[in-house]
C-alpha atoms as a PDB file:
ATOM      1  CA  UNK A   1     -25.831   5.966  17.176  1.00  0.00           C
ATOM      2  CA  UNK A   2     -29.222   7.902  18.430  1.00  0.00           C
ATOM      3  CA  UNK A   3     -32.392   6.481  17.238  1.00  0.00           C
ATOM      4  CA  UNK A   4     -33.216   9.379  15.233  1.00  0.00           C
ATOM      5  CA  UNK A   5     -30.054   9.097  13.125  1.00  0.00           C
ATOM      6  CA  UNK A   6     -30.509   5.530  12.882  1.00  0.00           C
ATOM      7  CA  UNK A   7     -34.069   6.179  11.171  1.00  0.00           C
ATOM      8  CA  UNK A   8     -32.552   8.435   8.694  1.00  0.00           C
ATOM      9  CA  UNK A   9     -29.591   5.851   7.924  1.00  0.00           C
ATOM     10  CA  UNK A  10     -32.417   3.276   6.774  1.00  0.00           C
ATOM     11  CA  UNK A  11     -32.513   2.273   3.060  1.00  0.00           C
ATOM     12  CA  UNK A  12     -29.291   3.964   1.929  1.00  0.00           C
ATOM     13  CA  UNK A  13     -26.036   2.291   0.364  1.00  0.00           C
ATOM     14  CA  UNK A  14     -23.124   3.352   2.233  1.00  0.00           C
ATOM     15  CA  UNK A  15     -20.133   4.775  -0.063  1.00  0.00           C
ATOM     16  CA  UNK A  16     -18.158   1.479   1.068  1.00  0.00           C
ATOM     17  CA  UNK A  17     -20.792  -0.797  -0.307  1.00  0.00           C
ATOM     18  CA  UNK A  18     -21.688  -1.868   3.276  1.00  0.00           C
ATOM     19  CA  UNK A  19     -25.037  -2.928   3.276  1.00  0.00           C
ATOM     20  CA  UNK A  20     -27.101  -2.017   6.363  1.00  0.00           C
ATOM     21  CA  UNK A  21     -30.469  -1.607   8.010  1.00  0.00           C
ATOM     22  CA  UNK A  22     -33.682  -1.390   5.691  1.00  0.00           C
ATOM     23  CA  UNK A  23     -30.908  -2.148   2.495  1.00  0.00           C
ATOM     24  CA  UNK A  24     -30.401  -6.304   3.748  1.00  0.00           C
ATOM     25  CA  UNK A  25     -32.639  -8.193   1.956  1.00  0.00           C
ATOM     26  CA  UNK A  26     -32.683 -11.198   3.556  1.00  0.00           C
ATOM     27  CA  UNK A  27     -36.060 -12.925   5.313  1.00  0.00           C
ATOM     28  CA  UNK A  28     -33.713 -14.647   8.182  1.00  0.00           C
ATOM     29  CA  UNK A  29     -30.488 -13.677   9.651  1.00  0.00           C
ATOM     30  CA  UNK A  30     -27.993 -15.316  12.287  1.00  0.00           C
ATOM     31  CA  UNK A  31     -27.273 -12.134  14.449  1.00  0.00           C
ATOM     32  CA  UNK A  32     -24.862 -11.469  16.855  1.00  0.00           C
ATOM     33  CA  UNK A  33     -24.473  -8.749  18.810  1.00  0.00           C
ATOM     34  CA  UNK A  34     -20.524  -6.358  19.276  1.00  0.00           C
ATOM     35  CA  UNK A  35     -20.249  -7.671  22.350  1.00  0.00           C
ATOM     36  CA  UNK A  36     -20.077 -11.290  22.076  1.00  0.00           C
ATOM     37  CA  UNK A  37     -23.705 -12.018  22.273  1.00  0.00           C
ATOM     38  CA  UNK A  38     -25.907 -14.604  19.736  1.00  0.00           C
ATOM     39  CA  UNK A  39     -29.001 -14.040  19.341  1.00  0.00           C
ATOM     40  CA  UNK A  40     -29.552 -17.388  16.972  1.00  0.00           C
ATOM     41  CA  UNK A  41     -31.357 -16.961  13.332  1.00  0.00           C
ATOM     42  CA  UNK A  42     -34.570 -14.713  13.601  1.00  0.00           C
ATOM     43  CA  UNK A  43     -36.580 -12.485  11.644  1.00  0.00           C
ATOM     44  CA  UNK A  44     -34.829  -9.536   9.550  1.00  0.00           C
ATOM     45  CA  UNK A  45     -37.498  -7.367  11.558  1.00  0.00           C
ATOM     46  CA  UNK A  46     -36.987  -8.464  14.626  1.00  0.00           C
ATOM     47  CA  UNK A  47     -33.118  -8.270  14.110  1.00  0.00           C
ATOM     48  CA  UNK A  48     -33.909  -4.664  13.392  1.00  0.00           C
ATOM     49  CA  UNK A  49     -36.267  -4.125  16.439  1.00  0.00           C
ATOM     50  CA  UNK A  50     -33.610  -5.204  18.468  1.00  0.00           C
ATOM     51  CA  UNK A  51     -30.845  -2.862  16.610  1.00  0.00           C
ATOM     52  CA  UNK A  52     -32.906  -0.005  16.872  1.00  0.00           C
ATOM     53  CA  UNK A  53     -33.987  -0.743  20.738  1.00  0.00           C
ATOM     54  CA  UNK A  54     -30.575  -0.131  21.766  1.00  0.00           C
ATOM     55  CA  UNK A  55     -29.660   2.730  19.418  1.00  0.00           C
ATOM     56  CA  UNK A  56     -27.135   0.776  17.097  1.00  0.00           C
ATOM     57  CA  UNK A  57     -27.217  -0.448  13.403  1.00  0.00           C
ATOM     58  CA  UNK A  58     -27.632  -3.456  12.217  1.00  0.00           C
ATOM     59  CA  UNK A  59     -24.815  -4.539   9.673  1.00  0.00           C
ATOM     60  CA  UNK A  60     -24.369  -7.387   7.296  1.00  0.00           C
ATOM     61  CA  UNK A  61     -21.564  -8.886   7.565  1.00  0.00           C
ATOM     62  CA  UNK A  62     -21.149 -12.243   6.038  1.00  0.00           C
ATOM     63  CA  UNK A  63     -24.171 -12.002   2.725  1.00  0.00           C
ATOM     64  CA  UNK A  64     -22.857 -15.485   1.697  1.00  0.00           C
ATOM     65  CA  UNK A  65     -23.530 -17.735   4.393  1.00  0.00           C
ATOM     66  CA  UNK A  66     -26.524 -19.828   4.809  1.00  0.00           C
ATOM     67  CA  UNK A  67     -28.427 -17.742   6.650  1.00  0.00           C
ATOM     68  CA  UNK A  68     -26.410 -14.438   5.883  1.00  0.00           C
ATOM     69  CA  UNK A  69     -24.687 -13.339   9.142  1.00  0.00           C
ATOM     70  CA  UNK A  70     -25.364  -9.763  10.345  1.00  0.00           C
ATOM     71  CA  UNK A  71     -24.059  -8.140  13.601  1.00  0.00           C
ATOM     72  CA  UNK A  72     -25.272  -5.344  16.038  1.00  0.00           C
ATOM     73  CA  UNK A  73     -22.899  -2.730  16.215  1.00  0.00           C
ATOM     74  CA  UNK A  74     -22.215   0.757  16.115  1.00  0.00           C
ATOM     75  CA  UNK A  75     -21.093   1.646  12.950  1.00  0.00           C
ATOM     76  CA  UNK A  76     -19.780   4.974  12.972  1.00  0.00           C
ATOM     77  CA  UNK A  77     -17.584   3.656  15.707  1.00  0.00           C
ATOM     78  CA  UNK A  78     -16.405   0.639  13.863  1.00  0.00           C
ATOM     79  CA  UNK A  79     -15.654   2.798  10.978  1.00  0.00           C
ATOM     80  CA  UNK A  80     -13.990   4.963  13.028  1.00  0.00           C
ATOM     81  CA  UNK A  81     -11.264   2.238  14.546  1.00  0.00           C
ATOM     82  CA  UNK A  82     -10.470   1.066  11.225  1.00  0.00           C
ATOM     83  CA  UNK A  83      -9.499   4.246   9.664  1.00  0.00           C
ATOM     84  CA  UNK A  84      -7.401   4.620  12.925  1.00  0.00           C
ATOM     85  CA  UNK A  85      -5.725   1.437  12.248  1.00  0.00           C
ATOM     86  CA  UNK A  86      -5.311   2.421   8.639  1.00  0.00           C
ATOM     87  CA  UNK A  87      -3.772   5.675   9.747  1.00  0.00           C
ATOM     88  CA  UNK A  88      -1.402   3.846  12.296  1.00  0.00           C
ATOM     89  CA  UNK A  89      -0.271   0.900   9.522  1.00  0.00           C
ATOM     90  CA  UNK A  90       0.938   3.779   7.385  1.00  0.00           C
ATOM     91  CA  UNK A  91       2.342   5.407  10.154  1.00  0.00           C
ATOM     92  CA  UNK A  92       4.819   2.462  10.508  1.00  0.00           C
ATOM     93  CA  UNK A  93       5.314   2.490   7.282  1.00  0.00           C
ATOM     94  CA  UNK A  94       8.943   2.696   6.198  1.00  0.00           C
ATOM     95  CA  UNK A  95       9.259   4.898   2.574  1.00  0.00           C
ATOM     96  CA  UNK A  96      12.543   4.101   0.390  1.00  0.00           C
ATOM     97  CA  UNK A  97      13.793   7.120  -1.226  1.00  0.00           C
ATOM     98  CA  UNK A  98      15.577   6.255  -4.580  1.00  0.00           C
ATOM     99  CA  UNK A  99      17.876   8.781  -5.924  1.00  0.00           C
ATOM    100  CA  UNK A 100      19.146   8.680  -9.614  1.00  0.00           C
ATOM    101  CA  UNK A 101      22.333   9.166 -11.256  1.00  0.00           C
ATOM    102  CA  UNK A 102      22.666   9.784 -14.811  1.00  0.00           C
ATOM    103  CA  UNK A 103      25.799   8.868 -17.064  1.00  0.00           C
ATOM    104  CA  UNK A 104      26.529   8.810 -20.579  1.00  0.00           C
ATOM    105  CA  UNK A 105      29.079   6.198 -22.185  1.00  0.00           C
ATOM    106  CA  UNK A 106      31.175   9.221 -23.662  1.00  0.00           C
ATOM    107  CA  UNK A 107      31.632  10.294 -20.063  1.00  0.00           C
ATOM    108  CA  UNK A 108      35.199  11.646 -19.190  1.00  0.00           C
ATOM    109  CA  UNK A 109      36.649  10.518 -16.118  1.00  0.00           C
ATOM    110  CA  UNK A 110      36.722  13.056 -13.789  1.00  0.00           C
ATOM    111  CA  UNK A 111      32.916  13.218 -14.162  1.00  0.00           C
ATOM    112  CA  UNK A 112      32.566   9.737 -13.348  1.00  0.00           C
ATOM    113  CA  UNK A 113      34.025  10.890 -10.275  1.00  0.00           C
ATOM    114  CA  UNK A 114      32.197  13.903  -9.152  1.00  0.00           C
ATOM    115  CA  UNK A 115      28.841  11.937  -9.973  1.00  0.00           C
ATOM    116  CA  UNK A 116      30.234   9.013  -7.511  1.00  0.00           C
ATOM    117  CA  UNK A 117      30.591  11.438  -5.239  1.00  0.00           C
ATOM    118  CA  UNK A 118      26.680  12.302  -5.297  1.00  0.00           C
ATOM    119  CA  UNK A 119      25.825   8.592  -5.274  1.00  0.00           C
ATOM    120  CA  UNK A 120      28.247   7.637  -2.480  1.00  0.00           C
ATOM    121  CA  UNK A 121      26.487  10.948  -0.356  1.00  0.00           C
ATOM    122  CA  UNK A 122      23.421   9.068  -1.115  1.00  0.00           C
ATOM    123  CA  UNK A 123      24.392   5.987   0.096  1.00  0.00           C
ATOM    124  CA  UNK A 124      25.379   7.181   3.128  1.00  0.00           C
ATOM    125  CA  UNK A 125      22.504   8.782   4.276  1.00  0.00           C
ATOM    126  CA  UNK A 126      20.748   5.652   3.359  1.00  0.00           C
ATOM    127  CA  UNK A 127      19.166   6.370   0.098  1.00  0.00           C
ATOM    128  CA  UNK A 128      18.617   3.770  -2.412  1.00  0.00           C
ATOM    129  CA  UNK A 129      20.450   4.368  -5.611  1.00  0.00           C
ATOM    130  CA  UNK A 130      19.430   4.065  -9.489  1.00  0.00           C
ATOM    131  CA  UNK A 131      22.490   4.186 -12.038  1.00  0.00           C
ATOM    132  CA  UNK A 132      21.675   4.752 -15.155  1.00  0.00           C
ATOM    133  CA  UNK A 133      23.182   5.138 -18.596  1.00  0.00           C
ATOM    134  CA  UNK A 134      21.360   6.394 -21.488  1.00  0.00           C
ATOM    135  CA  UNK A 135      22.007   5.129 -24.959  1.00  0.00           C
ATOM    136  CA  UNK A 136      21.872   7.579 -27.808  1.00  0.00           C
ATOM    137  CA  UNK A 137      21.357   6.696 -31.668  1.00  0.00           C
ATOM    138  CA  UNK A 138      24.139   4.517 -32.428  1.00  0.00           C
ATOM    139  CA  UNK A 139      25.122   3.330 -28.883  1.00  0.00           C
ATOM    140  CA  UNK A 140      22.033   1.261 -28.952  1.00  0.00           C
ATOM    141  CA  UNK A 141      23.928  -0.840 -31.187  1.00  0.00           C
ATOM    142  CA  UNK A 142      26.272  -1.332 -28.257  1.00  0.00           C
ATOM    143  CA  UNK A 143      24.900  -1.626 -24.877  1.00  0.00           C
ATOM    144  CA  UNK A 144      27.950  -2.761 -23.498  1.00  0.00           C
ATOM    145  CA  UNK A 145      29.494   0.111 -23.148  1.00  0.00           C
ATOM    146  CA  UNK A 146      27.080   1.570 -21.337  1.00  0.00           C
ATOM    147  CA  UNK A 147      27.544  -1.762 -19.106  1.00  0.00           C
ATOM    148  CA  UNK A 148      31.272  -0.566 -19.082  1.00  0.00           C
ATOM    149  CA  UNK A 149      30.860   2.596 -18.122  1.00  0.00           C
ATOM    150  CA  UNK A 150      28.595   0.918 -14.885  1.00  0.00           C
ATOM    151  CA  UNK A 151      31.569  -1.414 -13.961  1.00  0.00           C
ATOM    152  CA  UNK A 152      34.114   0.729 -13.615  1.00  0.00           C
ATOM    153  CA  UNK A 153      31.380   3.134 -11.153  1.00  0.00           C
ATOM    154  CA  UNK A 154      30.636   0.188  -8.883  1.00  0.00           C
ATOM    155  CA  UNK A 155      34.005  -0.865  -7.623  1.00  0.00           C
ATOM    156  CA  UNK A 156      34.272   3.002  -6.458  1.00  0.00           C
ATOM    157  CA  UNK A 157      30.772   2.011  -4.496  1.00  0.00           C
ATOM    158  CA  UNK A 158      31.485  -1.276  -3.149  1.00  0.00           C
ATOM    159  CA  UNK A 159      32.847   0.072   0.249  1.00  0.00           C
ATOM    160  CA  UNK A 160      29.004   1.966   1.164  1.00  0.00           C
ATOM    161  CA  UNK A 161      26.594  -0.129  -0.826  1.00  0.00           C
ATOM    162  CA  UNK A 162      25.279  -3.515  -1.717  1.00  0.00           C
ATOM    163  CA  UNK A 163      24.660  -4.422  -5.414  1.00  0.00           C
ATOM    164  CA  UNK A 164      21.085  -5.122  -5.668  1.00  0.00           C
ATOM    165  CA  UNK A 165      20.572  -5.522  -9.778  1.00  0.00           C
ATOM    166  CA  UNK A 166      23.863  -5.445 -11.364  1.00  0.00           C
ATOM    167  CA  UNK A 167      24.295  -3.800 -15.056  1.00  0.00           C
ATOM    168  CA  UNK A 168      21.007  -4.538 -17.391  1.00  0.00           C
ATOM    169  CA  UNK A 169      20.211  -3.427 -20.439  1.00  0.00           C
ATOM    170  CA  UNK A 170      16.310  -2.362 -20.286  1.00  0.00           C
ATOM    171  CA  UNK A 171      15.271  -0.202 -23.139  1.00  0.00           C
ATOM    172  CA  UNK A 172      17.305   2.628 -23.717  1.00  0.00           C
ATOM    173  CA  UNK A 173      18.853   2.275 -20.538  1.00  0.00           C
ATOM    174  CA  UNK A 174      21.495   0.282 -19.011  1.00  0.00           C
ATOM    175  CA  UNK A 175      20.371   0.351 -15.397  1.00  0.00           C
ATOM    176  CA  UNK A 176      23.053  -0.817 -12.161  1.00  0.00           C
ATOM    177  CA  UNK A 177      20.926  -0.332  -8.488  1.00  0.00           C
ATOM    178  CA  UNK A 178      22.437  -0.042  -5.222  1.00  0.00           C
ATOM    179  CA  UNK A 179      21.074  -0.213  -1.642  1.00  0.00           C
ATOM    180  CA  UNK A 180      23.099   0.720   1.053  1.00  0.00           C
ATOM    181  CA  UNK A 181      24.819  -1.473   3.662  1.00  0.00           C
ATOM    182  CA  UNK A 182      22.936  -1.940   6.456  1.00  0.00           C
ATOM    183  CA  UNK A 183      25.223  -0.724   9.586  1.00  0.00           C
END
Protein backbone atom coordinates (compact mmCIF):
# COMPACT_ATOMS: atom_id res chain seq x y z
CA UNK A 1 0.00 0.00 0.00
CA UNK A 2 1.60 3.61 -1.12
CA UNK A 3 2.29 5.95 1.63
CA UNK A 4 -0.19 8.35 0.52
CA UNK A 5 -3.05 5.84 0.79
CA UNK A 6 -1.76 4.67 3.95
CA UNK A 7 -2.14 8.39 5.39
CA UNK A 8 -5.65 8.53 4.30
CA UNK A 9 -6.44 4.92 5.84
CA UNK A 10 -5.41 6.44 9.39
CA UNK A 11 -8.16 6.75 12.06
CA UNK A 12 -10.95 4.90 10.23
CA UNK A 13 -12.86 1.59 11.33
CA UNK A 14 -12.74 -0.82 8.63
CA UNK A 15 -16.33 -2.37 7.66
CA UNK A 16 -14.88 -5.79 9.15
CA UNK A 17 -14.22 -4.26 12.51
CA UNK A 18 -10.44 -4.62 11.89
CA UNK A 19 -8.81 -2.17 13.81
CA UNK A 20 -5.75 -0.52 12.20
CA UNK A 21 -3.26 2.31 12.12
CA UNK A 22 -4.12 5.64 14.10
CA UNK A 23 -7.59 3.45 15.42
CA UNK A 24 -5.16 0.91 18.01
CA UNK A 25 -5.15 2.34 21.13
CA UNK A 26 -2.65 0.73 22.79
CA UNK A 27 0.74 2.58 24.39
CA UNK A 28 2.95 -0.78 23.64
CA UNK A 29 2.64 -3.42 21.11
CA UNK A 30 4.57 -6.82 20.35
CA UNK A 31 4.96 -6.41 16.48
CA UNK A 32 5.87 -8.66 13.99
CA UNK A 33 6.37 -8.13 10.70
CA UNK A 34 4.41 -10.58 7.28
CA UNK A 35 7.42 -11.98 6.74
CA UNK A 36 8.47 -13.71 9.76
CA UNK A 37 10.25 -10.90 11.40
CA UNK A 38 9.87 -9.68 15.44
CA UNK A 39 10.47 -6.65 16.16
CA UNK A 40 9.91 -7.25 20.21
CA UNK A 41 7.32 -4.82 22.23
CA UNK A 42 7.90 -1.05 21.29
CA UNK A 43 6.15 2.07 21.08
CA UNK A 44 2.62 2.26 19.17
CA UNK A 45 4.51 5.20 17.26
CA UNK A 46 7.34 3.70 16.48
CA UNK A 47 5.40 0.50 15.36
CA UNK A 48 3.73 2.95 13.04
CA UNK A 49 7.00 4.70 11.84
CA UNK A 50 8.14 1.52 10.88
CA UNK A 51 4.67 0.50 9.02
CA UNK A 52 4.59 3.54 7.23
CA UNK A 53 8.55 3.45 6.26
CA UNK A 54 7.93 0.55 4.18
CA UNK A 55 4.53 1.48 2.73
CA UNK A 56 2.35 -1.19 4.66
CA UNK A 57 -0.31 -1.00 7.50
CA UNK A 58 -0.04 -1.77 10.65
CA UNK A 59 -2.85 -4.26 11.89
CA UNK A 60 -3.97 -5.50 15.23
CA UNK A 61 -4.22 -8.67 15.43
CA UNK A 62 -4.42 -10.27 18.77
CA UNK A 63 -6.21 -6.92 21.16
CA UNK A 64 -6.28 -9.45 24.08
CA UNK A 65 -2.90 -10.37 24.79
CA UNK A 66 -0.65 -8.78 27.23
CA UNK A 67 0.84 -6.51 25.23
CA UNK A 68 -1.79 -6.64 22.29
CA UNK A 69 -0.06 -8.24 19.25
CA UNK A 70 -0.12 -6.26 15.97
CA UNK A 71 1.56 -7.26 12.64
CA UNK A 72 3.04 -5.38 9.55
CA UNK A 73 1.34 -6.31 6.60
CA UNK A 74 -0.30 -5.32 3.60
CA UNK A 75 -3.74 -5.32 4.09
CA UNK A 76 -5.45 -4.96 0.96
CA UNK A 77 -3.44 -7.98 -0.01
CA UNK A 78 -4.33 -10.03 2.97
CA UNK A 79 -7.86 -9.19 2.41
CA UNK A 80 -7.54 -10.04 -0.88
CA UNK A 81 -6.24 -13.93 -0.28
CA UNK A 82 -8.93 -14.54 2.05
CA UNK A 83 -11.80 -13.67 -0.06
CA UNK A 84 -9.94 -15.93 -2.64
CA UNK A 85 -9.95 -18.71 -0.25
CA UNK A 86 -13.54 -17.96 0.60
CA UNK A 87 -14.38 -18.04 -3.07
CA UNK A 88 -12.41 -21.40 -3.59
CA UNK A 89 -14.09 -23.21 -0.20
CA UNK A 90 -17.43 -22.58 -1.86
CA UNK A 91 -16.20 -23.58 -4.99
CA UNK A 92 -15.72 -27.14 -3.56
CA UNK A 93 -18.66 -26.97 -2.15
CA UNK A 94 -21.00 -29.85 -2.93
CA UNK A 95 -25.02 -28.47 -3.03
CA UNK A 96 -27.80 -31.30 -2.34
CA UNK A 97 -30.76 -30.73 -4.39
CA UNK A 98 -33.96 -32.07 -2.60
CA UNK A 99 -36.89 -32.69 -4.71
CA UNK A 100 -40.47 -33.17 -3.21
CA UNK A 101 -43.22 -35.43 -3.80
CA UNK A 102 -46.60 -34.80 -2.66
CA UNK A 103 -49.34 -37.54 -1.79
CA UNK A 104 -52.58 -37.56 -0.24
CA UNK A 105 -53.92 -40.67 1.86
CA UNK A 106 -57.08 -40.87 -0.53
CA UNK A 107 -54.58 -41.44 -3.32
CA UNK A 108 -55.66 -44.10 -5.97
CA UNK A 109 -53.17 -46.44 -7.03
CA UNK A 110 -52.16 -45.78 -10.25
CA UNK A 111 -51.13 -42.32 -9.00
CA UNK A 112 -49.01 -43.73 -6.47
CA UNK A 113 -47.36 -45.05 -9.38
CA UNK A 114 -46.85 -42.30 -11.80
CA UNK A 115 -45.58 -40.10 -8.74
CA UNK A 116 -42.91 -43.09 -8.02
CA UNK A 117 -42.01 -42.72 -11.22
CA UNK A 118 -40.93 -38.90 -10.65
CA UNK A 119 -39.21 -39.84 -7.39
CA UNK A 120 -37.38 -42.89 -8.75
CA UNK A 121 -36.15 -40.25 -11.93
CA UNK A 122 -34.96 -38.28 -9.06
CA UNK A 123 -33.14 -40.74 -7.47
CA UNK A 124 -31.37 -41.62 -10.24
CA UNK A 125 -29.93 -38.59 -11.20
CA UNK A 126 -28.89 -38.30 -7.65
CA UNK A 127 -31.35 -36.00 -6.13
CA UNK A 128 -32.31 -36.24 -2.61
CA UNK A 129 -35.94 -36.99 -2.10
CA UNK A 130 -38.74 -35.52 0.38
CA UNK A 131 -42.09 -37.68 0.57
CA UNK A 132 -44.65 -36.14 1.91
CA UNK A 133 -48.28 -36.65 2.81
CA UNK A 134 -50.54 -33.97 3.79
CA UNK A 135 -53.26 -34.47 6.33
CA UNK A 136 -56.55 -32.73 5.79
CA UNK A 137 -59.31 -31.97 8.57
CA UNK A 138 -60.17 -35.24 9.83
CA UNK A 139 -57.08 -37.29 8.73
CA UNK A 140 -55.22 -35.51 11.42
CA UNK A 141 -57.04 -37.70 13.63
CA UNK A 142 -55.24 -40.51 11.84
CA UNK A 143 -51.74 -40.06 10.85
CA UNK A 144 -51.28 -43.49 10.13
CA UNK A 145 -52.62 -43.61 7.14
CA UNK A 146 -50.73 -41.17 5.82
CA UNK A 147 -47.76 -43.48 7.28
CA UNK A 148 -49.57 -46.21 5.12
CA UNK A 149 -49.78 -44.59 2.21
CA UNK A 150 -45.56 -43.96 2.70
CA UNK A 151 -45.00 -47.78 3.19
CA UNK A 152 -46.45 -49.10 0.48
CA UNK A 153 -44.24 -46.08 -1.82
CA UNK A 154 -40.93 -47.17 -0.31
CA UNK A 155 -40.72 -50.82 -1.15
CA UNK A 156 -41.27 -49.52 -4.94
CA UNK A 157 -37.93 -47.27 -4.00
CA UNK A 158 -35.83 -49.62 -2.22
CA UNK A 159 -33.94 -50.82 -5.42
CA UNK A 160 -32.44 -46.78 -6.19
CA UNK A 161 -32.46 -45.26 -2.75
CA UNK A 162 -31.47 -45.47 0.85
CA UNK A 163 -34.05 -44.67 3.60
CA UNK A 164 -32.68 -41.81 5.42
CA UNK A 165 -35.84 -40.79 7.94
CA UNK A 166 -38.44 -43.35 7.61
CA UNK A 167 -42.35 -42.31 7.96
CA UNK A 168 -42.85 -39.34 10.75
CA UNK A 169 -45.56 -37.59 11.60
CA UNK A 170 -44.38 -33.73 11.90
CA UNK A 171 -47.23 -31.32 11.88
CA UNK A 172 -49.53 -31.72 9.23
CA UNK A 173 -47.26 -33.81 7.46
CA UNK A 174 -46.20 -37.30 7.49
CA UNK A 175 -42.74 -36.94 6.01
CA UNK A 176 -40.54 -40.40 4.51
CA UNK A 177 -36.81 -39.00 2.98
CA UNK A 178 -34.70 -40.78 0.66
CA UNK A 179 -31.08 -40.32 -0.54
CA UNK A 180 -29.89 -42.16 -3.26
CA UNK A 181 -27.49 -45.13 -3.31
CA UNK A 182 -24.24 -44.21 -3.71
CA UNK A 183 -22.88 -46.23 -6.97
Amino acid sequence: MSKQNNRNNRGRKRPDETIMNDNIRAKELRVLSDDGEQFGIISRNEALNIAEDRGLDLVLVSPNAKPPVAKIMDYGKHKYQLEKKKKEARKNQKIIDVKEVKFSCKIAENDIAYKVKHAREFLEAGKHVKLRVFLRGREMANPEWGIDVLNRVWPRLEDVGNLEQPAKRDGRYVNMYVTPIKK
